[in-house]
N, C-alpha and C. Protein backbone atom coordinates (compact mmCIF):
# COMPACT_ATOMS: atom_id res chain seq x y z
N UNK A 1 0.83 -1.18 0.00
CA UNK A 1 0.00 0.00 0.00
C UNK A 1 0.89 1.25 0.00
N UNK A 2 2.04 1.32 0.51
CA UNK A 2 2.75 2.21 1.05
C UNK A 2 3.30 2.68 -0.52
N UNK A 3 3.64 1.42 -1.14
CA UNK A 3 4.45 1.44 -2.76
C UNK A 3 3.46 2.38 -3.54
N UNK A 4 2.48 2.07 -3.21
CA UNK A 4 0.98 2.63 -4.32
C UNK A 4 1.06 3.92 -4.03
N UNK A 5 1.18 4.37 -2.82
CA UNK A 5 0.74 5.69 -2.19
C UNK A 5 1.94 6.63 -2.93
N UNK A 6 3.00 6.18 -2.70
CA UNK A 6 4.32 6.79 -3.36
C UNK A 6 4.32 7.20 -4.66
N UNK A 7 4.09 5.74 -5.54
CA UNK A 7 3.55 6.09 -6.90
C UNK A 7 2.74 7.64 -7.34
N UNK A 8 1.89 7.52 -6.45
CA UNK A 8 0.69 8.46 -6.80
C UNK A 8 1.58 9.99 -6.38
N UNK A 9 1.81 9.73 -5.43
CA UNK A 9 2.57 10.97 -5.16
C UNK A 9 3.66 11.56 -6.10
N UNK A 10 4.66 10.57 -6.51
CA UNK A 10 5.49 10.54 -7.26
C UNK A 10 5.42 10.73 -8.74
N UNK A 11 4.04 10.35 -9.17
CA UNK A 11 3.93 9.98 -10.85
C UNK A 11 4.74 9.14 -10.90
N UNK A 12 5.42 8.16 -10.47
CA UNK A 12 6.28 7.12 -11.01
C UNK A 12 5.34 5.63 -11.11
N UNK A 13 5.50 4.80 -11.79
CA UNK A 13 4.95 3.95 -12.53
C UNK A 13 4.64 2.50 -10.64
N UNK A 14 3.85 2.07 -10.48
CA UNK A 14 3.97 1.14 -9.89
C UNK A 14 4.24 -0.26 -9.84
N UNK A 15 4.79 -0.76 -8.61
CA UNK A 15 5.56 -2.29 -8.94
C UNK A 15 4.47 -3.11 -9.84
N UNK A 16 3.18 -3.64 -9.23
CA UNK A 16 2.39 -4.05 -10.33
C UNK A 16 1.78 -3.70 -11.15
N UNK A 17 1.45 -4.10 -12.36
CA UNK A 17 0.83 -3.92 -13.23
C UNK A 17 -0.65 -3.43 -13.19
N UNK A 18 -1.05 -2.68 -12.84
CA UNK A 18 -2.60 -2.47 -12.44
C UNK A 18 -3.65 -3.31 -13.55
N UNK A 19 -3.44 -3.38 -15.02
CA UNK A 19 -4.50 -4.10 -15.38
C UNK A 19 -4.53 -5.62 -14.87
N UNK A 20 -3.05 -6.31 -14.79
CA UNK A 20 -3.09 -7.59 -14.30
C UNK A 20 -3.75 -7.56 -12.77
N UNK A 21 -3.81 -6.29 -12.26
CA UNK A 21 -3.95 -6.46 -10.99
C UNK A 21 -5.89 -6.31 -10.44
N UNK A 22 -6.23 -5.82 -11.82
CA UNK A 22 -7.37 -5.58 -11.83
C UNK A 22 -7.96 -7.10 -12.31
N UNK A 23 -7.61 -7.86 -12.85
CA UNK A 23 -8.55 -8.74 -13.59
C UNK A 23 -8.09 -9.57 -12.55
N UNK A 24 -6.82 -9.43 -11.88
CA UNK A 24 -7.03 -11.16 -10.84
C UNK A 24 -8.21 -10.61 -9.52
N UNK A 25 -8.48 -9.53 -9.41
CA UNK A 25 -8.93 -9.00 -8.48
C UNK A 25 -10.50 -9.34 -8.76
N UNK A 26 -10.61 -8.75 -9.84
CA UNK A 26 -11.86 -9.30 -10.98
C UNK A 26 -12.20 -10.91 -10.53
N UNK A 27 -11.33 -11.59 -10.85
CA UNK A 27 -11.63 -13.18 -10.90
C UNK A 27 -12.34 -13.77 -9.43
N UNK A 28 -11.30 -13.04 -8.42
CA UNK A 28 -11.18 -13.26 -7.09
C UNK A 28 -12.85 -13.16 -6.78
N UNK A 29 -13.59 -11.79 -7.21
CA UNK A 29 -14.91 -11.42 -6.45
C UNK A 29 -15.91 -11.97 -7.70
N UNK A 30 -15.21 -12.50 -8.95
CA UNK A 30 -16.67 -13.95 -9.63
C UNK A 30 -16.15 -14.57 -8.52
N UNK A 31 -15.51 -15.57 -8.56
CA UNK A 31 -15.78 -16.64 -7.79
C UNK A 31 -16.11 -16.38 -6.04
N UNK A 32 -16.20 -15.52 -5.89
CA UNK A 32 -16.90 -15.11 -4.58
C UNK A 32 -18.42 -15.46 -4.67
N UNK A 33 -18.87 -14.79 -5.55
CA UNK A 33 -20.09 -14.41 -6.17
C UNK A 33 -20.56 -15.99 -6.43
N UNK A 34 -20.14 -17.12 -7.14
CA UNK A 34 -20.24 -17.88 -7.85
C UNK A 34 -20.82 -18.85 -6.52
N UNK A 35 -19.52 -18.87 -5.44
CA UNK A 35 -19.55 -19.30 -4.30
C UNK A 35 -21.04 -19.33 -3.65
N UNK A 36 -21.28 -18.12 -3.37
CA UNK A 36 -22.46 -17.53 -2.42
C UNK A 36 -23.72 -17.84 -3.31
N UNK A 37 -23.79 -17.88 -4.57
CA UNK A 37 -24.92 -18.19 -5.64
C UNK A 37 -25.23 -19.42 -5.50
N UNK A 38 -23.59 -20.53 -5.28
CA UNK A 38 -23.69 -21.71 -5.22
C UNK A 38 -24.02 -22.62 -6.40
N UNK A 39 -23.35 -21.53 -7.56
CA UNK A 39 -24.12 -22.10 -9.00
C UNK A 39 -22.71 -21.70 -10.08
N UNK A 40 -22.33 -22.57 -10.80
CA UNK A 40 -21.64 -21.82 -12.35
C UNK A 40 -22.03 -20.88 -12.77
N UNK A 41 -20.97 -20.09 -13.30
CA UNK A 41 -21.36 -18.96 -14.07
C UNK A 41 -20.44 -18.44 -15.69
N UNK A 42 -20.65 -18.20 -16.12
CA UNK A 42 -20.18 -17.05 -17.02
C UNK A 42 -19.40 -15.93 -16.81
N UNK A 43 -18.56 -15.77 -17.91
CA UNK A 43 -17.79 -13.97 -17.34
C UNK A 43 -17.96 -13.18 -18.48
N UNK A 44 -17.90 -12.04 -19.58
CA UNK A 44 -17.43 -11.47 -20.05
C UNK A 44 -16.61 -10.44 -19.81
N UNK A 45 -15.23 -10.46 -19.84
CA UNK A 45 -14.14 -9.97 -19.01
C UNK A 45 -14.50 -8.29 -20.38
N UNK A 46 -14.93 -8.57 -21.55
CA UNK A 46 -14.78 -7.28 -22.21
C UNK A 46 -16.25 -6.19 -21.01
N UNK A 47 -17.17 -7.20 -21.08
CA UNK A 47 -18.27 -5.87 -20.43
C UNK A 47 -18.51 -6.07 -18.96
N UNK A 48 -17.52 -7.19 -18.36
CA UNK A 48 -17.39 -6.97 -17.32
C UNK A 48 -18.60 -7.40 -16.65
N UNK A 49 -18.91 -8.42 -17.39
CA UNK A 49 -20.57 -8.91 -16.77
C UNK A 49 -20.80 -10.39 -16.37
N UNK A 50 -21.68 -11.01 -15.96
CA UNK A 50 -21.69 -12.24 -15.74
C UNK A 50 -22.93 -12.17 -17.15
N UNK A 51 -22.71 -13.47 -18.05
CA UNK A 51 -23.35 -13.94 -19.16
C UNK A 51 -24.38 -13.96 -18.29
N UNK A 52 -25.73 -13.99 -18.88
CA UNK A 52 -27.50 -14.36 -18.66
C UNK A 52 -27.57 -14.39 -16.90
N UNK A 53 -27.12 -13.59 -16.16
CA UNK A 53 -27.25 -14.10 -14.71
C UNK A 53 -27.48 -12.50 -14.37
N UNK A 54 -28.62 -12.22 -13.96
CA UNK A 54 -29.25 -10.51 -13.54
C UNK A 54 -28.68 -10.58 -11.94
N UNK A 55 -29.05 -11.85 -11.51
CA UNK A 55 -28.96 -11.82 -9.87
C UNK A 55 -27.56 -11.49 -9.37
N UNK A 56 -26.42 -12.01 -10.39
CA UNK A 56 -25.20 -12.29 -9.69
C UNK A 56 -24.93 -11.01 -10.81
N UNK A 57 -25.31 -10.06 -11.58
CA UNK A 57 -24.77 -8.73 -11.91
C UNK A 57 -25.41 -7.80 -10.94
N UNK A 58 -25.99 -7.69 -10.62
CA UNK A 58 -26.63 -7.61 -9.26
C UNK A 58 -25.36 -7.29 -8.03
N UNK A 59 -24.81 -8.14 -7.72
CA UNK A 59 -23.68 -8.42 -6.74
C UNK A 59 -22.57 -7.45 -7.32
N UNK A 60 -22.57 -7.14 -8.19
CA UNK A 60 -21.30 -6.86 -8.62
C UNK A 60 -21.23 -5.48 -8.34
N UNK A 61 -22.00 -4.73 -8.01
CA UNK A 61 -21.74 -3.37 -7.16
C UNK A 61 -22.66 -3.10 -5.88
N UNK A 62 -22.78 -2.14 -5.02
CA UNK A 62 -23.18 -2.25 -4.13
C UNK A 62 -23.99 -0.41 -4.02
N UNK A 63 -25.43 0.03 -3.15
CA UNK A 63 -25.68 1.16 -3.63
C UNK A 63 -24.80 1.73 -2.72
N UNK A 64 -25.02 3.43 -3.27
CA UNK A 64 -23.81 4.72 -3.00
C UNK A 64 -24.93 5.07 -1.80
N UNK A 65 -24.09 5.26 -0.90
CA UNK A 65 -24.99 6.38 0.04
C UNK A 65 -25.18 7.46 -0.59
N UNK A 66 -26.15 8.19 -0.27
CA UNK A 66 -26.96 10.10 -1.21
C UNK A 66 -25.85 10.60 -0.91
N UNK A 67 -25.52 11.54 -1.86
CA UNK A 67 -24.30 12.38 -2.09
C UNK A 67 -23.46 11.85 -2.17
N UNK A 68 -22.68 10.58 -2.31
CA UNK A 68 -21.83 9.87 -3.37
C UNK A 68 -22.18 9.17 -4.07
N UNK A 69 -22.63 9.51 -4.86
CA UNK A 69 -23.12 8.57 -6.23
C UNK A 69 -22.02 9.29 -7.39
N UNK A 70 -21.50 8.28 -8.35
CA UNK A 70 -20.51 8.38 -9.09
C UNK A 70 -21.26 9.07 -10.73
N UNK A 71 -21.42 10.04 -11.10
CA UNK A 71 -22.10 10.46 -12.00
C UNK A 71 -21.75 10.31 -13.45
């Protein structure tokens, strides 16, 4: 965390790769999801969705409390 924080401060590039770091992160919370559904699923890693499954796209964000909502 400390590396990240620096980065940002710094503009200098960070140790990991953020997209690799995004899609294992990605994988990590399907199969969370998959877990708790208790069912297979689908991914489309381009839209970032679970194929034909409303319930478990559903899961995949959580609501904003009033006055942070991302516009």
């Amino acid at each position: 965390m400390r590396q990240f924080f620096n980065s940002v401060k710094s503009r200098a590039k960070t140790v990991a790769n953020p997209v690799l770091m995004h899609r294992s992160m990605t994988s990590t919370h399907c199969a969370n999801i998959a877990q708790w559904l208790n069912r297979d699923m689908r991914w489309d890693p381009v839209k970032e969705q679970f194929i034909g499954d409303e319930e478990a796209n559903r899961m995949l964000y959580r609501a904003h409390r009033p006055g942070w909502q991302i516009i």
